[in-house]
N, C-alpha and C. Protein backbone atom coordinates (compact mmCIF):
# COMPACT_ATOMS: atom_id res chain seq x y z
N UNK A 1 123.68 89.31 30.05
CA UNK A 1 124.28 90.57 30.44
C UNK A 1 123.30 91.30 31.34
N UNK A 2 123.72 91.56 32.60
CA UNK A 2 122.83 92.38 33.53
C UNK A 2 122.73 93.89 32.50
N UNK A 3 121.55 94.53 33.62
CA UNK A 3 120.91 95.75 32.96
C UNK A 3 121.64 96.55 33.70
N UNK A 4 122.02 97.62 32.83
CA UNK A 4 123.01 98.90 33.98
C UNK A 4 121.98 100.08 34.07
N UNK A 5 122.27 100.74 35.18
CA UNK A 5 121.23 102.13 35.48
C UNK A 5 121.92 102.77 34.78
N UNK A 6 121.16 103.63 34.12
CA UNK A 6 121.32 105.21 33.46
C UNK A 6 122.05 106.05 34.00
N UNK A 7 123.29 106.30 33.78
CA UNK A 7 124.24 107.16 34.33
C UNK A 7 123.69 108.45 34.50
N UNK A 8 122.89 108.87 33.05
CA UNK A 8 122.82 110.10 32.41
C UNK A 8 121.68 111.28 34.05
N UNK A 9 122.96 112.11 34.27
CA UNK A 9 121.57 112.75 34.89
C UNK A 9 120.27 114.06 34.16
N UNK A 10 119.36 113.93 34.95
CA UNK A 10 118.02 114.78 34.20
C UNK A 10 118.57 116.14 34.47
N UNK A 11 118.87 117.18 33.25
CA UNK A 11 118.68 118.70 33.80
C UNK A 11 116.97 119.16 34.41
N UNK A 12 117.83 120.06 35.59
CA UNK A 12 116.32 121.10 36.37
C UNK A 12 116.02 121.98 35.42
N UNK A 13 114.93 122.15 35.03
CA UNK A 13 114.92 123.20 33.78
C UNK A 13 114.12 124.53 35.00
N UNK A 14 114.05 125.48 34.73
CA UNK A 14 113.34 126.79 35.54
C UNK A 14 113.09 127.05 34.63
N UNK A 15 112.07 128.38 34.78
CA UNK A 15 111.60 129.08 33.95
C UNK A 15 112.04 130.20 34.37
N UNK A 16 112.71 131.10 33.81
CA UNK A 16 113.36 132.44 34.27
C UNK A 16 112.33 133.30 33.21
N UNK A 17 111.61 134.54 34.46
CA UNK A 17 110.99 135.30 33.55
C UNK A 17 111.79 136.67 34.21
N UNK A 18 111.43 137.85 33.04
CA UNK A 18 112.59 138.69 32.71
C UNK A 18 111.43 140.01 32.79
N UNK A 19 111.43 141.10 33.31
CA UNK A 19 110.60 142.10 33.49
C UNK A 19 111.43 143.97 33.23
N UNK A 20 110.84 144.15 32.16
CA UNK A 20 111.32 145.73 32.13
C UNK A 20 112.85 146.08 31.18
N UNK A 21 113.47 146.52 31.98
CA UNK A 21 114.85 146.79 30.93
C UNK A 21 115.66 145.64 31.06
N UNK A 22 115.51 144.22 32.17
CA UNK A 22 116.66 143.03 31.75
C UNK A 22 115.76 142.19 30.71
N UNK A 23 114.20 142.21 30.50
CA UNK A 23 113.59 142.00 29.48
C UNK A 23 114.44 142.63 28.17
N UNK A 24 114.19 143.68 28.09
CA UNK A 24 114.68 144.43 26.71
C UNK A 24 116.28 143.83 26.73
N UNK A 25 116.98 144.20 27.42
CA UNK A 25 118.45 143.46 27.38
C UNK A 25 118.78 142.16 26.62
N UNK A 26 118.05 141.44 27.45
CA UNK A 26 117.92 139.89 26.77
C UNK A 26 117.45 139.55 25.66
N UNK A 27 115.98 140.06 25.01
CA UNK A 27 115.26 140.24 24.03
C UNK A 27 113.89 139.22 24.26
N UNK A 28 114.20 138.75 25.64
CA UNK A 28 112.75 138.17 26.03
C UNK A 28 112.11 138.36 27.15
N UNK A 29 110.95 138.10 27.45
CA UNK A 29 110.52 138.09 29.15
C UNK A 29 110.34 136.93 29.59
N UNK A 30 110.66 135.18 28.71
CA UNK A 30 110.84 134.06 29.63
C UNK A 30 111.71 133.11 29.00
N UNK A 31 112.56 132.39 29.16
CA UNK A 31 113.26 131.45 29.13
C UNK A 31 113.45 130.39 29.65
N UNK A 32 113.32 128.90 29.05
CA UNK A 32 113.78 127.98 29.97
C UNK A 32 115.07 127.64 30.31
N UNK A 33 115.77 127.39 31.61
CA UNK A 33 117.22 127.54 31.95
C UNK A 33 117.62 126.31 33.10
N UNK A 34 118.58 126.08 32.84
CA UNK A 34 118.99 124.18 33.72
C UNK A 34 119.74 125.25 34.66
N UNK A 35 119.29 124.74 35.73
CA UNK A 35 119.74 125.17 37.08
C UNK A 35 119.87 124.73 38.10
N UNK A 36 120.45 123.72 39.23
CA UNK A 36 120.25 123.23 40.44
C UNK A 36 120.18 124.00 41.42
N UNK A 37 120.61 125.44 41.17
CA UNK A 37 120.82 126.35 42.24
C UNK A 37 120.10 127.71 41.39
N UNK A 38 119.49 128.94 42.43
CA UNK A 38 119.12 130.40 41.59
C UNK A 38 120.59 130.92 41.10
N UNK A 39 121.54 131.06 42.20
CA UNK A 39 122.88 131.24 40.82
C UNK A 39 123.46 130.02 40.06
N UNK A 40 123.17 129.39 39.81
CA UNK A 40 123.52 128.66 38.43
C UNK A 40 122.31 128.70 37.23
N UNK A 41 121.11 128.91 37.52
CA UNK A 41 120.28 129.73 36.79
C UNK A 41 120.58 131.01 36.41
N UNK A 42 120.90 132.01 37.24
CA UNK A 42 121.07 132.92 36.66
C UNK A 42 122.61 132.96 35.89
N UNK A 43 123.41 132.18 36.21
CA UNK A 43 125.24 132.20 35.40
C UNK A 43 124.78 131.66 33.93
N UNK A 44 123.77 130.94 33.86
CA UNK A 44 123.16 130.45 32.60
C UNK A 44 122.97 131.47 31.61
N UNK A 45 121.83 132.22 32.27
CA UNK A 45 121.36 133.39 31.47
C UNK A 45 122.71 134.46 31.61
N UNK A 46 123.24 134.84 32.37
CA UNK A 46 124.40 135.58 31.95
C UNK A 46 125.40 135.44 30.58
N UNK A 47 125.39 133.81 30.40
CA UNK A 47 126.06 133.23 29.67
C UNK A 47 125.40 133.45 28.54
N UNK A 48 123.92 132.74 28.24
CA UNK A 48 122.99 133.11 26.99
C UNK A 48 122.77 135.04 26.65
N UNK A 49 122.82 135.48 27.65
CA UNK A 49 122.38 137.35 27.28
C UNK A 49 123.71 138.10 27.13
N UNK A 50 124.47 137.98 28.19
CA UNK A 50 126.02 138.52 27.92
C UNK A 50 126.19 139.49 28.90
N UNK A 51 127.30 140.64 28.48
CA UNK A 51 127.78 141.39 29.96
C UNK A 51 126.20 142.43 30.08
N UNK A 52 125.52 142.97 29.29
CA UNK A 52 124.42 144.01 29.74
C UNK A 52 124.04 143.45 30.46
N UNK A 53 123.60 142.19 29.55
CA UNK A 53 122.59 141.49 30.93
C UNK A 53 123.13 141.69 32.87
N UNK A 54 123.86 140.69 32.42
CA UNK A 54 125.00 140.88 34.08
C UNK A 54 125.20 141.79 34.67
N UNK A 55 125.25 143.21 33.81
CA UNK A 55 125.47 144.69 34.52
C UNK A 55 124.11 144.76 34.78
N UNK A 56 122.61 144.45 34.00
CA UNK A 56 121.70 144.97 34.70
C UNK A 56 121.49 144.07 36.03
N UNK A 57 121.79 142.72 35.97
CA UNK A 57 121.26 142.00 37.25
C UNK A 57 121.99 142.10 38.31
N UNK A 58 123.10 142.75 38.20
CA UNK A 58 123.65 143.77 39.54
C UNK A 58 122.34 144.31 40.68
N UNK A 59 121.68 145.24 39.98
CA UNK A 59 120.66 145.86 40.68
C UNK A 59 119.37 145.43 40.81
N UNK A 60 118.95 144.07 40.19
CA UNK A 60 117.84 143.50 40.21
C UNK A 60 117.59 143.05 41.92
N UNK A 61 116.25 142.55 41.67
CA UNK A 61 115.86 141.82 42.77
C UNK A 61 115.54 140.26 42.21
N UNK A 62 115.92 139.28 42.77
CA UNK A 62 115.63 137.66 42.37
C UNK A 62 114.40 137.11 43.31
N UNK A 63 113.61 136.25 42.61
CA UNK A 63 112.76 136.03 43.76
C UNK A 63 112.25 134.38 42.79
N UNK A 64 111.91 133.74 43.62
CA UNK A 64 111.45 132.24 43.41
C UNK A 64 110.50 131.74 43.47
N UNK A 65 109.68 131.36 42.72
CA UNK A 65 108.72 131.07 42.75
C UNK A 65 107.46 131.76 43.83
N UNK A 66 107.78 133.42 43.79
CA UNK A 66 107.42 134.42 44.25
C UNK A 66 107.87 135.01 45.61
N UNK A 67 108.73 134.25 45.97
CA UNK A 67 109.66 134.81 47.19
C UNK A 67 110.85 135.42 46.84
N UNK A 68 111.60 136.42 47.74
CA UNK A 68 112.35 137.17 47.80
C UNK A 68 113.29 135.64 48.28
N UNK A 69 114.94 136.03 46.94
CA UNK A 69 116.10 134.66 47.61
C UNK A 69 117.13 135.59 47.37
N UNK A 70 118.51 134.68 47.99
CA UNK A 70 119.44 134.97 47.71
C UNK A 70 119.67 133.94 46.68
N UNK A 71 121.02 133.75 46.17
CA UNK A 71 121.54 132.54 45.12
C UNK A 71 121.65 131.19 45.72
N UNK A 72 121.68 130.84 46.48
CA UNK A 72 121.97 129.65 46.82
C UNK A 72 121.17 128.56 47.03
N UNK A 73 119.39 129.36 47.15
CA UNK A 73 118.50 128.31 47.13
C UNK A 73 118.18 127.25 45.79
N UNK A 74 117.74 126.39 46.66
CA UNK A 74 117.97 124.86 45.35
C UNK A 74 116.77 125.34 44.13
N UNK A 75 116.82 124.98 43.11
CA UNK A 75 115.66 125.45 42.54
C UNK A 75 115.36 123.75 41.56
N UNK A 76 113.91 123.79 41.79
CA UNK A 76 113.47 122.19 41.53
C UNK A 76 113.35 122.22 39.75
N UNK A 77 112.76 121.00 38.89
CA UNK A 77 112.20 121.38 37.74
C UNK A 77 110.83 122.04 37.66
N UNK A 78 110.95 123.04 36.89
CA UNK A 78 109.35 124.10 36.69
C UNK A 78 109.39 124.74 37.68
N UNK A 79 110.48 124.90 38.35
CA UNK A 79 110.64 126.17 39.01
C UNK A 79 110.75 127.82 38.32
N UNK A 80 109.96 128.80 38.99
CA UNK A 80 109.79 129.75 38.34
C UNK A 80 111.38 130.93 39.22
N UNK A 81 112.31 131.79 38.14
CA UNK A 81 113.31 132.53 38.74
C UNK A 81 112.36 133.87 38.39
N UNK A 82 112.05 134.87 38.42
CA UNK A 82 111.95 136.33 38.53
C UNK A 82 112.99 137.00 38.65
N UNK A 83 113.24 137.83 37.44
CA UNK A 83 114.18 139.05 37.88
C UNK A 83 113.61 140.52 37.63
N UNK A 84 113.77 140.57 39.12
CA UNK A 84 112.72 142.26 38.75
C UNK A 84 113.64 143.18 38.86
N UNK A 85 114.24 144.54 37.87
CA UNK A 85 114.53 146.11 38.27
C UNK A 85 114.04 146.65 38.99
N UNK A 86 114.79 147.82 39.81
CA UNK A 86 114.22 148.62 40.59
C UNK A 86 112.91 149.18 39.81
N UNK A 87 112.26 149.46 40.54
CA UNK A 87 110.97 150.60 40.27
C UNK A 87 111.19 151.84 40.83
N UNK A 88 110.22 153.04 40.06
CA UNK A 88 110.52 153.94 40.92
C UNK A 88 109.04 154.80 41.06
N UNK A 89 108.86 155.23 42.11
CA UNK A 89 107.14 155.72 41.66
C UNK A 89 107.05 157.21 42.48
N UNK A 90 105.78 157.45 41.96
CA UNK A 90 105.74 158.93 42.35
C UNK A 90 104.67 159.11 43.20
């Protein structure tokens, strides 16, 4: 009997870290999350945190492995997501 390849594919795991009030929302500041894309990382965590979460990441900023993204960039394994809240300073 020939040998068959492994159908099974590997999840991208990220590391989504969480800063300020979508921290408190969630109840953590990092998570690991299967993602091929920054929005399918973040639909993850929407899914694991729920609607607060989602209402706060309305106004967040996303950034990748320390760059400013939109959703669509690919995100590898041990890729880092950032979600930062506005700040406000004096």
């Amino acid at each position: 009997m020939a040998a068959t390849k492994d159908s099974r594919k590997l999840l991208v795991m990220a590391t989504l870290r969480l800063f300020a009030h979508v921290r408190e929302v969630a109840g953590t500041g990092s998570d690991e999350v299967p993602g091929t894309t920054v929005d399918q990382v973040l639909a993850t965590a929407v899914d694991r945190y729920g609607a607060a979460f989602a209402e706060q990441l309305q106004i967040c900023r996303v950034w990748l492995n320390g760059e400013p993204v939109t959703g669509s960039e690919p995100v590898a394994d041990g890729d880092e997501v950032a979600v930062l809240p506005p700040v406000s300073g004096g």
